[in-house]
N, C-alpha and C. Protein backbone atom coordinates (compact mmCIF):
# COMPACT_ATOMS: atom_id res chain seq x y z
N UNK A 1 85.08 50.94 184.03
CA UNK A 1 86.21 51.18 183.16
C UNK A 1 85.82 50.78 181.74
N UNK A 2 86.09 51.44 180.62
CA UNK A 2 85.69 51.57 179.47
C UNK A 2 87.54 50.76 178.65
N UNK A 3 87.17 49.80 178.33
CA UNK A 3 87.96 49.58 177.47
C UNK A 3 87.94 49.32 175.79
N UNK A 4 88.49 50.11 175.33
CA UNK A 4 88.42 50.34 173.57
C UNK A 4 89.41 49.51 172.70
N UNK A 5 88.76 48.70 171.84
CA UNK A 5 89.52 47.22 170.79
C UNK A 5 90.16 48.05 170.19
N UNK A 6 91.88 48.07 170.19
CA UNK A 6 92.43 48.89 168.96
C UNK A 6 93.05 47.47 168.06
N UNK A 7 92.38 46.75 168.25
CA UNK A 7 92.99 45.40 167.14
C UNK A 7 93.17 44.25 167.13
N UNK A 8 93.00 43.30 166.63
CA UNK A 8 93.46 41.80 167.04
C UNK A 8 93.07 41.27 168.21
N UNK A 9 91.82 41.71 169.11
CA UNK A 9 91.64 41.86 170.31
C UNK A 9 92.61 42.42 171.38
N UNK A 10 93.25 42.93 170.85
CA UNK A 10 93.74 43.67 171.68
C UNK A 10 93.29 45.44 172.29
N UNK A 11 93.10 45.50 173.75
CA UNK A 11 91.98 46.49 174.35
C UNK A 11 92.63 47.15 175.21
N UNK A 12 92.88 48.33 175.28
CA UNK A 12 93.22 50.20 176.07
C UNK A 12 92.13 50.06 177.04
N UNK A 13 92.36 50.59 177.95
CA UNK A 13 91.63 51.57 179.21
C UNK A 13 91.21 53.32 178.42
N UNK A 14 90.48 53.38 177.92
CA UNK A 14 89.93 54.55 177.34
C UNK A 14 90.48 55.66 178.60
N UNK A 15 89.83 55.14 179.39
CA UNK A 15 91.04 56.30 180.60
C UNK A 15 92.12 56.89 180.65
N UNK A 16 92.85 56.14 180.09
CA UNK A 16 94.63 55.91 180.36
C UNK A 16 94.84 56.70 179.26
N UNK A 17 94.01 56.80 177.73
CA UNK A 17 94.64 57.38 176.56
C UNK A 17 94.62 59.35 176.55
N UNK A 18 95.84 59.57 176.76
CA UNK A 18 96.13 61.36 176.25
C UNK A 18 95.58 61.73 174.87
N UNK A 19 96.23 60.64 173.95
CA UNK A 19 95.93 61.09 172.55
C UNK A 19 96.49 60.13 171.47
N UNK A 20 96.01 60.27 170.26
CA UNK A 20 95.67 58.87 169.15
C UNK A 20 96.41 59.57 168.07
N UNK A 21 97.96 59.69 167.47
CA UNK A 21 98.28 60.41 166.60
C UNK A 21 98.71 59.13 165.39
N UNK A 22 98.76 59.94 163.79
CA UNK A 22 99.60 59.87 162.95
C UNK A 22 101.13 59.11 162.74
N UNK A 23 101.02 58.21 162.72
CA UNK A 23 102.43 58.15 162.78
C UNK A 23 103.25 58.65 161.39
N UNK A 24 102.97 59.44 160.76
CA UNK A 24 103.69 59.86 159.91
C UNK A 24 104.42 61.08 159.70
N UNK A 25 104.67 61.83 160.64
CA UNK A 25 105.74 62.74 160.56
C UNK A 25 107.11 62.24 160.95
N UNK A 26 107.93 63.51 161.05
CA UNK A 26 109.22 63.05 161.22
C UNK A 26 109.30 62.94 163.31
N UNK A 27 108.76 64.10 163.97
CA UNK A 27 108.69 64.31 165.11
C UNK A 27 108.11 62.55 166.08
N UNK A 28 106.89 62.69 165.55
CA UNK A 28 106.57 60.64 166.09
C UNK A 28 107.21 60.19 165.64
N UNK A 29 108.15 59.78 164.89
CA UNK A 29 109.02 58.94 164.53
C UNK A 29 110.25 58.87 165.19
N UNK A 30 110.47 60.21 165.85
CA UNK A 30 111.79 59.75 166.70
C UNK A 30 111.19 59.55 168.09
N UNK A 31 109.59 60.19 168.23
CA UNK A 31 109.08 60.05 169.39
C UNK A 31 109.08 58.63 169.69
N UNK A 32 108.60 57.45 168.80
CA UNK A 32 108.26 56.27 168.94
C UNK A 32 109.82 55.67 169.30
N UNK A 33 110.55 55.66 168.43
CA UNK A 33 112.12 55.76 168.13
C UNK A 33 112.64 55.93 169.83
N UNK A 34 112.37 57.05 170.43
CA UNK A 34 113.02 57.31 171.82
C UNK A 34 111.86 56.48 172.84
N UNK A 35 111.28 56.24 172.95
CA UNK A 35 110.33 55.58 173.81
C UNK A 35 110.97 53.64 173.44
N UNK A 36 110.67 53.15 172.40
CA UNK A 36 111.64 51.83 172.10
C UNK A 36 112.40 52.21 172.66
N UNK A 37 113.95 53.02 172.93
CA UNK A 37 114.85 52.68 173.24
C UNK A 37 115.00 52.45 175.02
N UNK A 38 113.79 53.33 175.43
CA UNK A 38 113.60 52.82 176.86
C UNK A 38 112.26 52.11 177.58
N UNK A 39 111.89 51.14 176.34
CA UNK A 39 111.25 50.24 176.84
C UNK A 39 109.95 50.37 177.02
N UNK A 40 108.85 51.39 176.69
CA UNK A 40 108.27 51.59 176.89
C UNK A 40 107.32 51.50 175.63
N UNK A 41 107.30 50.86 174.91
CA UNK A 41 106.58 50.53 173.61
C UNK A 41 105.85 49.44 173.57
N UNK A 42 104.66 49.42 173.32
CA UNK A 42 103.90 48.23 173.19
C UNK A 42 103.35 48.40 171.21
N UNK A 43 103.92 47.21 170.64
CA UNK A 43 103.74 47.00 169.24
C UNK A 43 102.45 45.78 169.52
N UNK A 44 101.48 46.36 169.21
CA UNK A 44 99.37 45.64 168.69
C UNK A 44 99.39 45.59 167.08
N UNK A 45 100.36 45.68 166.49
CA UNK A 45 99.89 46.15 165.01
C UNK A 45 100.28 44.50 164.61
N UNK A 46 100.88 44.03 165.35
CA UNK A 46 100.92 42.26 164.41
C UNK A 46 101.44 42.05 163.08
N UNK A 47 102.62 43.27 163.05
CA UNK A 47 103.26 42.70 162.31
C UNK A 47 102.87 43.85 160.73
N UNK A 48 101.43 44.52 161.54
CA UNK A 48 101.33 45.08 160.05
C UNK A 48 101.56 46.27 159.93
N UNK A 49 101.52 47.31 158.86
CA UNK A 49 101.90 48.63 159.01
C UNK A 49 101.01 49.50 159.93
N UNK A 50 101.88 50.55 160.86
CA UNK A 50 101.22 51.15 161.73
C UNK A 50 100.84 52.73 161.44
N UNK A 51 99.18 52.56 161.64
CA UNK A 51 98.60 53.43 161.10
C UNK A 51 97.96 54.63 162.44
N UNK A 52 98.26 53.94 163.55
CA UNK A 52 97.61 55.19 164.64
C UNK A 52 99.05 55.00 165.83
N UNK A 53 99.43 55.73 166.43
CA UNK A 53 100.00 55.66 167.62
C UNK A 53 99.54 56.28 168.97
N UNK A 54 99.15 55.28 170.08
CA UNK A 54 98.23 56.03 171.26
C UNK A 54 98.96 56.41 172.38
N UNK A 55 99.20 57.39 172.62
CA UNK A 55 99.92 57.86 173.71
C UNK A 55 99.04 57.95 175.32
N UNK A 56 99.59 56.97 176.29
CA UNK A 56 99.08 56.82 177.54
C UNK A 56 99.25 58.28 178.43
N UNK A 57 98.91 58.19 179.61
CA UNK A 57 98.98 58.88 180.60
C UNK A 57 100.41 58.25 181.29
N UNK A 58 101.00 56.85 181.04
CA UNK A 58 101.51 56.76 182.14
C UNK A 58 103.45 56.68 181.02
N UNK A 59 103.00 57.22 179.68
CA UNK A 59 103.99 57.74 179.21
C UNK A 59 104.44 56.36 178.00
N UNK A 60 104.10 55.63 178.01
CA UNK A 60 103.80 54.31 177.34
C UNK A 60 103.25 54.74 176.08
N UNK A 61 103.55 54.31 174.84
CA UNK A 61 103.02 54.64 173.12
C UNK A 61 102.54 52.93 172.86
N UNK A 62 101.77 53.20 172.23
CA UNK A 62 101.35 51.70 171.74
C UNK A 62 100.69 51.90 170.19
N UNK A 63 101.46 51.15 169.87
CA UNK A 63 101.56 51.26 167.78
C UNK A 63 100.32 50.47 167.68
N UNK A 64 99.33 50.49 166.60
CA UNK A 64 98.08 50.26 166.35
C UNK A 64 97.64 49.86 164.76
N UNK A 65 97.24 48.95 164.19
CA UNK A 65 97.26 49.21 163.10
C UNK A 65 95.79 49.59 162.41
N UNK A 66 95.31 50.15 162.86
CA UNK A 66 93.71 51.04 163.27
C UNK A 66 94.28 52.50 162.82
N UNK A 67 93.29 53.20 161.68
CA UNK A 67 93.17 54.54 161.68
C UNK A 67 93.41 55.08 162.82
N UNK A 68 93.28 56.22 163.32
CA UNK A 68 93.34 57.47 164.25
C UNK A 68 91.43 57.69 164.16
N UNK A 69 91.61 57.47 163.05
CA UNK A 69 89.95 58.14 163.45
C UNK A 69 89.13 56.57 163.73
N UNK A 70 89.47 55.91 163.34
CA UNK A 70 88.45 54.18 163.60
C UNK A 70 88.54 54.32 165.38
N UNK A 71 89.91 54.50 165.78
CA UNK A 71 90.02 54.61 167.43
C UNK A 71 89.08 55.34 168.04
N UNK A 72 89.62 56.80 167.22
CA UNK A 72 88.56 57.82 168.45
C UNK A 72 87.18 57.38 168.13
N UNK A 73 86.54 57.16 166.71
CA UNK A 73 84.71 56.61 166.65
C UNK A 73 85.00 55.48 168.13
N UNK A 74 85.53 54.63 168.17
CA UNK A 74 85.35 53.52 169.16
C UNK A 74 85.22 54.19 170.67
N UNK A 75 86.09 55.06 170.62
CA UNK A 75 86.60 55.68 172.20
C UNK A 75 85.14 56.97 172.32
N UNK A 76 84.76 56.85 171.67
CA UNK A 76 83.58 58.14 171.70
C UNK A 76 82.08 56.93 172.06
N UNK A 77 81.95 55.56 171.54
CA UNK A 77 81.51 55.07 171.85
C UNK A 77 80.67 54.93 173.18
């Protein structure tokens, strides 16, 4: 099992990840928005502004404060 640092030591199952988006549209924003409201959010960014959002397989988003592209160089690793 390949696990990838998205921050603060904090480490993904490279397995588990669908995809590494932007959080800056309007669409992830209610995406993130509706996922908080049922619990399924894991915040890694510590507080700081979130710059990647990783969407699991098992439907779980986890806020990142890591580029999109710093992730995938790591996950290509």
């Amino acid at each position: 099992m390949k696990l990838i640092n998205i921050g603060f030591g904090n480490l993904v199952s490279a397995e588990r990840i669908v995809s590494i988006l932007s959080p800056e549209s309007a669409p992830i924003k209610r995406m993130i928005q509706d996922v908080r409201d049922r619990g399924l959010l894991i915040d890694a960014s510590f507080g700081r502004s979130t710059k990647a959002v990783i969407v699991t397989d098992s439907g779980n988003l986890i806020l990142s404060s890591l580029t999109p592209e710093v992730l995938a160089q790591r996950a290509q690793e």
